[in-house]
Protein backbone atom coordinates (compact mmCIF):
# COMPACT_ATOMS: atom_id res chain seq x y z
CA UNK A 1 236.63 195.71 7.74
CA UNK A 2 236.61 193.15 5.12
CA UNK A 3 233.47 192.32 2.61
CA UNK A 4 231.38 189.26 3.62
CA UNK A 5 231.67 187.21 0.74
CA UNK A 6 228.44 186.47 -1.30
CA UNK A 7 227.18 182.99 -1.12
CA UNK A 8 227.33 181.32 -4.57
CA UNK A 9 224.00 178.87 -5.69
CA UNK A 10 223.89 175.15 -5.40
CA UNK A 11 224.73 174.39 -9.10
CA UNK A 12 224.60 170.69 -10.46
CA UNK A 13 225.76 169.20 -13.46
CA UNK A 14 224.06 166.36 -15.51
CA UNK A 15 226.16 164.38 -18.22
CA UNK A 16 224.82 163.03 -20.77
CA UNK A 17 227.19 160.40 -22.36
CA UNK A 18 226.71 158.96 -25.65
CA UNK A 19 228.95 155.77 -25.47
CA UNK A 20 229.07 154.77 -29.27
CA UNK A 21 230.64 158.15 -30.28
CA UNK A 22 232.05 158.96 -26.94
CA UNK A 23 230.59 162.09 -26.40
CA UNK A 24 229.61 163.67 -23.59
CA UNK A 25 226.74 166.78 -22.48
CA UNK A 26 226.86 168.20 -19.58
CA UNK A 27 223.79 170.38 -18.30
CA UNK A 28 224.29 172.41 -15.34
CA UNK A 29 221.25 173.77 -13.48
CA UNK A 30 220.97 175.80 -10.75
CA UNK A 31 218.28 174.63 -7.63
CA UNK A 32 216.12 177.26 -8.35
CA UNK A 33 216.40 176.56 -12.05
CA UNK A 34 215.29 172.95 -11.12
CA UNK A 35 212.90 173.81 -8.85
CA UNK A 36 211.31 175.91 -11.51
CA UNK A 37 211.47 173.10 -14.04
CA UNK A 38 209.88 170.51 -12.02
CA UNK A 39 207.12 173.05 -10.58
CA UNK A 40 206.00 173.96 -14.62
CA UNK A 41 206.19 170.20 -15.67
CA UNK A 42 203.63 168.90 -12.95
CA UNK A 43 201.69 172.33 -13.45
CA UNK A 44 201.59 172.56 -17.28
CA UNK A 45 199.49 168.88 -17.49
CA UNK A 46 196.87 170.63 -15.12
CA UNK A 47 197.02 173.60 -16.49
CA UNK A 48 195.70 171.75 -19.83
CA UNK A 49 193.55 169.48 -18.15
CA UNK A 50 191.57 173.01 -16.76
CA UNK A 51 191.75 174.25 -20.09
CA UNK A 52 190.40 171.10 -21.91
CA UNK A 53 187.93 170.94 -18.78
CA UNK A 54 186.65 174.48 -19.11
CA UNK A 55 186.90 173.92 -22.93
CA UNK A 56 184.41 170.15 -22.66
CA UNK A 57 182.02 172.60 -20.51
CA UNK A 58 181.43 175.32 -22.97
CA UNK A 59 181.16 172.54 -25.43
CA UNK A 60 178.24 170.75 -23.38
CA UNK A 61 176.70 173.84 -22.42
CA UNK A 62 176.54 174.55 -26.29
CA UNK A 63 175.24 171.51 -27.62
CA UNK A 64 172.69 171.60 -24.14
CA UNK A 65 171.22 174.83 -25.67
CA UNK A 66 171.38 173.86 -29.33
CA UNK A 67 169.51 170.55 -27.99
CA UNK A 68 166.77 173.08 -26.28
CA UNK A 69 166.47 174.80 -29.56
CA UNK A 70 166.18 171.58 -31.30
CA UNK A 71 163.64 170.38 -28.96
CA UNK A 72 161.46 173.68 -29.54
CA UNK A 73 161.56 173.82 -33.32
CA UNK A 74 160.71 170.00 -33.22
CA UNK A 75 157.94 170.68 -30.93
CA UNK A 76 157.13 173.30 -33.37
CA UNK A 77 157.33 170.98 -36.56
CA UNK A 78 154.84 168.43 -34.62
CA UNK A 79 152.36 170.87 -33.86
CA UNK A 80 152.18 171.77 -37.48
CA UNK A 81 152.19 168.92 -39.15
CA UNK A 82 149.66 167.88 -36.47
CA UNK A 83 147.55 170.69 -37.98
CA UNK A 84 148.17 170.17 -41.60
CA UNK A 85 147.31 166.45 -41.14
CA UNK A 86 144.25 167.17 -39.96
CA UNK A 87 143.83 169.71 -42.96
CA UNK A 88 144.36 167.07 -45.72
CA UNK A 89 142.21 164.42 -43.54
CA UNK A 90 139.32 167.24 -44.02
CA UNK A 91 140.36 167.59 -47.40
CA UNK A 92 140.42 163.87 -48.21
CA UNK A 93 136.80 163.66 -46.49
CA UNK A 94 135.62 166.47 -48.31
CA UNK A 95 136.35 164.71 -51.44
CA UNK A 96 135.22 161.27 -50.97
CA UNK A 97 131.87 162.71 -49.64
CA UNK A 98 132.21 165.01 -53.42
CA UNK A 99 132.88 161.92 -54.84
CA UNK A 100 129.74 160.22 -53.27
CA UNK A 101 127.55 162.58 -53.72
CA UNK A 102 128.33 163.41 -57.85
CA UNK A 103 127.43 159.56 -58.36
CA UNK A 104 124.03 160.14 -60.34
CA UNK A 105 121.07 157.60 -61.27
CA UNK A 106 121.65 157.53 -65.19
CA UNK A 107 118.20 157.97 -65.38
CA UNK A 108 117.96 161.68 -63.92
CA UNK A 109 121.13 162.20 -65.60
CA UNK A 110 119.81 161.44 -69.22
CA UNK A 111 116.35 163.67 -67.56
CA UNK A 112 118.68 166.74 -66.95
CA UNK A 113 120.53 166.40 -70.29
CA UNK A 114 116.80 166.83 -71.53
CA UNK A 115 116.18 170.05 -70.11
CA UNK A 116 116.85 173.69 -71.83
CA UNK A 117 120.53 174.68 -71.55
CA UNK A 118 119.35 178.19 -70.13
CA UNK A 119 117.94 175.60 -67.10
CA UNK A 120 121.06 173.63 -66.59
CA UNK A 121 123.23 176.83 -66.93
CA UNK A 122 121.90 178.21 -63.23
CA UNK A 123 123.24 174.57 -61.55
CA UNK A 124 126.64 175.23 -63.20
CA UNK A 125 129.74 175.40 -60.80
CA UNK A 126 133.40 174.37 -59.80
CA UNK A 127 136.23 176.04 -60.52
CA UNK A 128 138.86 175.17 -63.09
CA UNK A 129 142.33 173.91 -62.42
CA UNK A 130 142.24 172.06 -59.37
CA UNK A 131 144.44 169.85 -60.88
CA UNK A 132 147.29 172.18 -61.54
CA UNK A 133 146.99 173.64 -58.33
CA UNK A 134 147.13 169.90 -56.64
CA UNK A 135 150.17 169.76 -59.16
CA UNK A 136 152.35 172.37 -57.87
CA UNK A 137 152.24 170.67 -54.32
CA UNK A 138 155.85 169.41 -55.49
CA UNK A 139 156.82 172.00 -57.38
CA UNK A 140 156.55 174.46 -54.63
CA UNK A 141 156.84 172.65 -51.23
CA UNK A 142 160.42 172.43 -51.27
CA UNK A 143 163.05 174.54 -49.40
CA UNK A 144 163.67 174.47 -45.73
CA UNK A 145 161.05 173.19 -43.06
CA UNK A 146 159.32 176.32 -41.94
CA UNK A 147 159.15 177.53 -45.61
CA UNK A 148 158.11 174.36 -46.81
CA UNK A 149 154.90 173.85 -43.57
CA UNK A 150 154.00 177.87 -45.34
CA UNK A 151 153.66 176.59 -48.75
CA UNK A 152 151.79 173.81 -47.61
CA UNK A 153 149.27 175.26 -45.43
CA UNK A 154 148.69 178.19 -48.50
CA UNK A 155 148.48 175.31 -51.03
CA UNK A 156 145.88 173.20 -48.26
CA UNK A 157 143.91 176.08 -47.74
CA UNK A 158 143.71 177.32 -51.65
CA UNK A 159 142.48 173.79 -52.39
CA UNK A 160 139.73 173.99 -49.43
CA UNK A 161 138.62 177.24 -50.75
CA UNK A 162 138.19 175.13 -54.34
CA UNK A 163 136.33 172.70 -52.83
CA UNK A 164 134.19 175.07 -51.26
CA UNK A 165 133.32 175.97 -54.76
CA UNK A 166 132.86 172.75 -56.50
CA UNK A 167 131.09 171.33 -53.43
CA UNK A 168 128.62 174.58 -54.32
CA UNK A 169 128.39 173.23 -57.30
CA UNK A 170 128.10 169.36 -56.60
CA UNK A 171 125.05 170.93 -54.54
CA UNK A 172 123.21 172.99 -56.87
CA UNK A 173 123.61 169.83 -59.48
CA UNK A 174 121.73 167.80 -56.98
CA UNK A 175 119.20 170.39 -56.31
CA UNK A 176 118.70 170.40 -60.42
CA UNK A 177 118.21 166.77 -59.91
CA UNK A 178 115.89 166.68 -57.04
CA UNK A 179 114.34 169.42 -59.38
CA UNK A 180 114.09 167.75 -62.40
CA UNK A 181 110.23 165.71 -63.51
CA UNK A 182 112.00 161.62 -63.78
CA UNK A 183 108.91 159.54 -63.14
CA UNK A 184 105.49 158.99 -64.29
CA UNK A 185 103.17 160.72 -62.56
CA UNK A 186 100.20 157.95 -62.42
CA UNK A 187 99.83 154.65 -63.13
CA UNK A 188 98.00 154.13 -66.22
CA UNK A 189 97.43 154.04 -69.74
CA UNK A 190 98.81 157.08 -72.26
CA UNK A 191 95.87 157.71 -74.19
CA UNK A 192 97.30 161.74 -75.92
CA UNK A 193 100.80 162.51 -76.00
CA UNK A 194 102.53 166.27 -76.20
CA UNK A 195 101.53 168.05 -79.83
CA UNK A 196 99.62 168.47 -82.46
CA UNK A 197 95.75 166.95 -82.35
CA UNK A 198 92.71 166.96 -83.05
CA UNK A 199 90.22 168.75 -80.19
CA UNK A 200 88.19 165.58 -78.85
CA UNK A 201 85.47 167.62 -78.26
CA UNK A 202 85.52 169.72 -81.44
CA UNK A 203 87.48 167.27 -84.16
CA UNK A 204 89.43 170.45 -84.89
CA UNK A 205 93.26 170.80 -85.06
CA UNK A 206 94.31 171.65 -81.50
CA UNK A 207 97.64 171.80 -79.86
CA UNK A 208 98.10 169.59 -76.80
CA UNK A 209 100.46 170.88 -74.10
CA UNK A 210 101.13 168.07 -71.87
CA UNK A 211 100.06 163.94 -71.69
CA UNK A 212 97.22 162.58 -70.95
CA UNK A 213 97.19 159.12 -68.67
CA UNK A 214 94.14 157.58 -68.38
CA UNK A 215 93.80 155.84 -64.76
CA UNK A 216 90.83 154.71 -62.51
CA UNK A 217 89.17 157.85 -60.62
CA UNK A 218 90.74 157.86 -57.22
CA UNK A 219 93.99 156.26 -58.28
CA UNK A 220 96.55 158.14 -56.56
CA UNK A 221 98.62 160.74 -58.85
CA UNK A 222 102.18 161.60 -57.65
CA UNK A 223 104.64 164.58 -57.68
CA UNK A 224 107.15 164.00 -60.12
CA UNK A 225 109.80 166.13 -58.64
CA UNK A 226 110.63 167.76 -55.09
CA UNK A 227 109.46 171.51 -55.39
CA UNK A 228 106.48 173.65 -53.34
CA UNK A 229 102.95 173.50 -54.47
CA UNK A 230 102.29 177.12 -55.69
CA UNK A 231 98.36 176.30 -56.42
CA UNK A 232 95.79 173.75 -55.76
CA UNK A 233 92.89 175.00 -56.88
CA UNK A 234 89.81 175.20 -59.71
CA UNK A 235 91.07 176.40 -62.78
CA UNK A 236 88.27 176.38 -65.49
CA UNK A 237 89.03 173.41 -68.12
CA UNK A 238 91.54 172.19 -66.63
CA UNK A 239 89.38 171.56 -63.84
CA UNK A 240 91.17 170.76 -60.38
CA UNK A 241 94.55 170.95 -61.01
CA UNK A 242 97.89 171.11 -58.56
CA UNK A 243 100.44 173.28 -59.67
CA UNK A 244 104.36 172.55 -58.04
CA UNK A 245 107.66 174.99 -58.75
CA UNK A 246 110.13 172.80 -58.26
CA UNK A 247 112.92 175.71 -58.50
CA UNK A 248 115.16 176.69 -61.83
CA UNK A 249 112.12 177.46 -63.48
CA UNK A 250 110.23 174.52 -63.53
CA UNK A 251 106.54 173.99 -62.87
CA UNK A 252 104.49 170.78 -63.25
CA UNK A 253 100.70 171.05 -63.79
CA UNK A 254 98.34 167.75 -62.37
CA UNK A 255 94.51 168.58 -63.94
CA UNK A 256 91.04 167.05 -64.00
CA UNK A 257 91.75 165.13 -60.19
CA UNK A 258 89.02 164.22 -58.15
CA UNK A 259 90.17 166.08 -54.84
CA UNK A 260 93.74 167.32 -53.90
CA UNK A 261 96.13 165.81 -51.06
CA UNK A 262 98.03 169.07 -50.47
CA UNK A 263 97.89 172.38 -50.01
CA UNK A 264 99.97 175.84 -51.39
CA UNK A 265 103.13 176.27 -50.17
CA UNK A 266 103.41 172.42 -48.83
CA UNK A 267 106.46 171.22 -49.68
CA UNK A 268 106.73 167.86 -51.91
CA UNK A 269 109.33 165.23 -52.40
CA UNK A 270 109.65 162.79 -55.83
CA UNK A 271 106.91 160.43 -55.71
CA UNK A 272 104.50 161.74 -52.56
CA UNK A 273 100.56 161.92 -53.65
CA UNK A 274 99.35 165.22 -54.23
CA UNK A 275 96.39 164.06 -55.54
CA UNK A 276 93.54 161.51 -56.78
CA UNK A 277 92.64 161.28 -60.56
CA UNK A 278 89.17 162.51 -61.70
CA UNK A 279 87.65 163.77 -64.68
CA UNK A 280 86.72 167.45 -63.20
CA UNK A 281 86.95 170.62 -65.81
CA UNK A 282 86.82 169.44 -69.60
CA UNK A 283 87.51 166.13 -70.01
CA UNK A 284 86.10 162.71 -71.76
CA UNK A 285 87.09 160.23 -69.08
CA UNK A 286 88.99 159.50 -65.54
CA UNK A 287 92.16 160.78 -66.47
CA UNK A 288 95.31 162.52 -65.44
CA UNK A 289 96.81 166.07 -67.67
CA UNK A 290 100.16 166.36 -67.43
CA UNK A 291 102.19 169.11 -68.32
CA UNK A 292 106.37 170.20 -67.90
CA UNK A 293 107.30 174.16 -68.29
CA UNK A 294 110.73 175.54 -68.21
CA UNK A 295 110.67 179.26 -68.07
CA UNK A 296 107.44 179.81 -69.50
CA UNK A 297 108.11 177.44 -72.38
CA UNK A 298 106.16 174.06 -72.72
CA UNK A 299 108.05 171.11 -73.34
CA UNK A 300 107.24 167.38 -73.99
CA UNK A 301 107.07 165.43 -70.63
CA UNK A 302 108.23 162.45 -72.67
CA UNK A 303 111.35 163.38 -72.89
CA UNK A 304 112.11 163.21 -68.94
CA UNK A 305 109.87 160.26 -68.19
CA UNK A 306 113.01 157.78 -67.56
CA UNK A 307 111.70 156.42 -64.15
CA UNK A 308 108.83 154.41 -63.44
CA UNK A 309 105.87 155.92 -61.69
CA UNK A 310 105.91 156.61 -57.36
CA UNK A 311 105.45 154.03 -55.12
């Protein structure tokens, strides 16, 4: 029994002629060799539009979480330059108030040159090289952002601590001035200044410790100085006297008043009565005795006596 014979494929033949040189190509396919051909050239552009699709996805989906990152950090950088502008706005307040408060009346200013160095040595303060430390601001604050807010809040927070410190300072120079004897302390007449004298009583050489300011009796005699009243009280010659510590150790001695207008321990601003003037203890006439002492140590009221006398 014969073979069957095996069916041959559909072939076809495409010619390609080329009519100047007169040459011809011929291309023979098979069907399933077409078939093929057409099937990968309508799939191969979607192939590559799924690829460029899947490939615009993983982009988005990157630059969506490199956005949330973003968006975190900058939420980040606000908050803390929130905070460090509020730092320097303290800072800058600190200062001006500094500022404010260091502006002194020339006249206590030339008072406190007056006084021992010993005295003005206890109000000394501030520390140096604020300006260098301001300085470095630039030198330092550079790099990237979270390095950079660091620097910044360690430089901002070095220079508050420095403030601290001169604003102890700026204080204790204003308690020195508060402190320090700047106005008369009666209206009145000098009649014996600070020195050597002779005793009115005895027309011997004597040493007088203080001024004497001859006034009307009851004329109102006023605290030269804030301070506490450490005595008011009888004491022999100098008759009634009120005695104030007015801190850094200062005192200031009021004798021979007619009555007191304060107690001890009362505390006293510049310029409030403590007193009335008299002639009580040893004395020639309604006057008031005056006296400064630093440490122990007399010194010449004179010398401090830039201001004119309470209200």
């Amino acid at each position: 029994m014969p073979k069957p014979r095996r069916r041959r494929p559909r072939r076809y033949t495409i010619v390609i002629a080329d009519r100047r040189r007169r040459a011809y190509r011929r291309l023979t396919l098979s069907v399933r060799t077409g078939i093929a051909a057409a099937a990968a050239f309508l799939v191969l552009p979607v192939l590559i539009g799924a690829g460029l699709r899947w490939s615009a996805s993983a982009e988005i989906e990157r630059l969506r979480t490199t956005a949330e990152v973003l968006e975190v950090e900058n939420r980040s950088y606000r908050a803390a330059t929130g905070a460090l502008a509020g730092q320097i706005q303290s800072l800058q307040s600190t200062v001006s108030d500094l500022g404010e408060r260091s502006r002194m009346d020339p006249a206590a200013a030339k008072a406190m040159e007056k006084l021992p160095a010993h005295v003005k040595a206890q109000a000394a303060g501030g520390p140096p090289g604020l300006a260098n430390a301001s300085a470095s601001l630039f030198v330092t604050a550079l790099g990237p952002p979270d390095d950079t807010f660091g620097v910044l809040r360690e430089l901002l927070q070095s220079l508050e601590s420095r403030l601290r410190l001169v604003q102890v300072g700026v204080e204790r120079r204003e308690a020195l001035a508060a402190a320090t004897p700047t106005i008369w302390p009666a209206h009145g007449w000098l009649t014996d200044v600070y020195g050597r004298r002779s005793d009115p009583f005895t027309g011997q050489p004597d040493f007088h410790p203080g001024l004497d300011i001859a006034t009307e009796k009851g004329q109102p005699v006023y605290a030269t100085a804030h301070g506490t009243v450490r005595s008011a009280e009888r004491a022999g010659a100098y008759g009634n006297m009120v005695v104030v510590d007015h801190g850094f150790g200062l005192l200031t001695r009021y004798a021979h008043l007619q009555r007191f207008n304060v107690k001890p321990n009362n505390r006293v601003k510049r310029g409030d009565v403590i007193g009335f003037a008299g002639s009580t203890g040893r004395a020639t006439g309604d006057h008031v005795h005056y006296e400064v002492i630093a440490n122990g140590r007399m010194l010449n009221p004179l010398k401090f006596l830039f201001n004119r006398v309470g209200p």
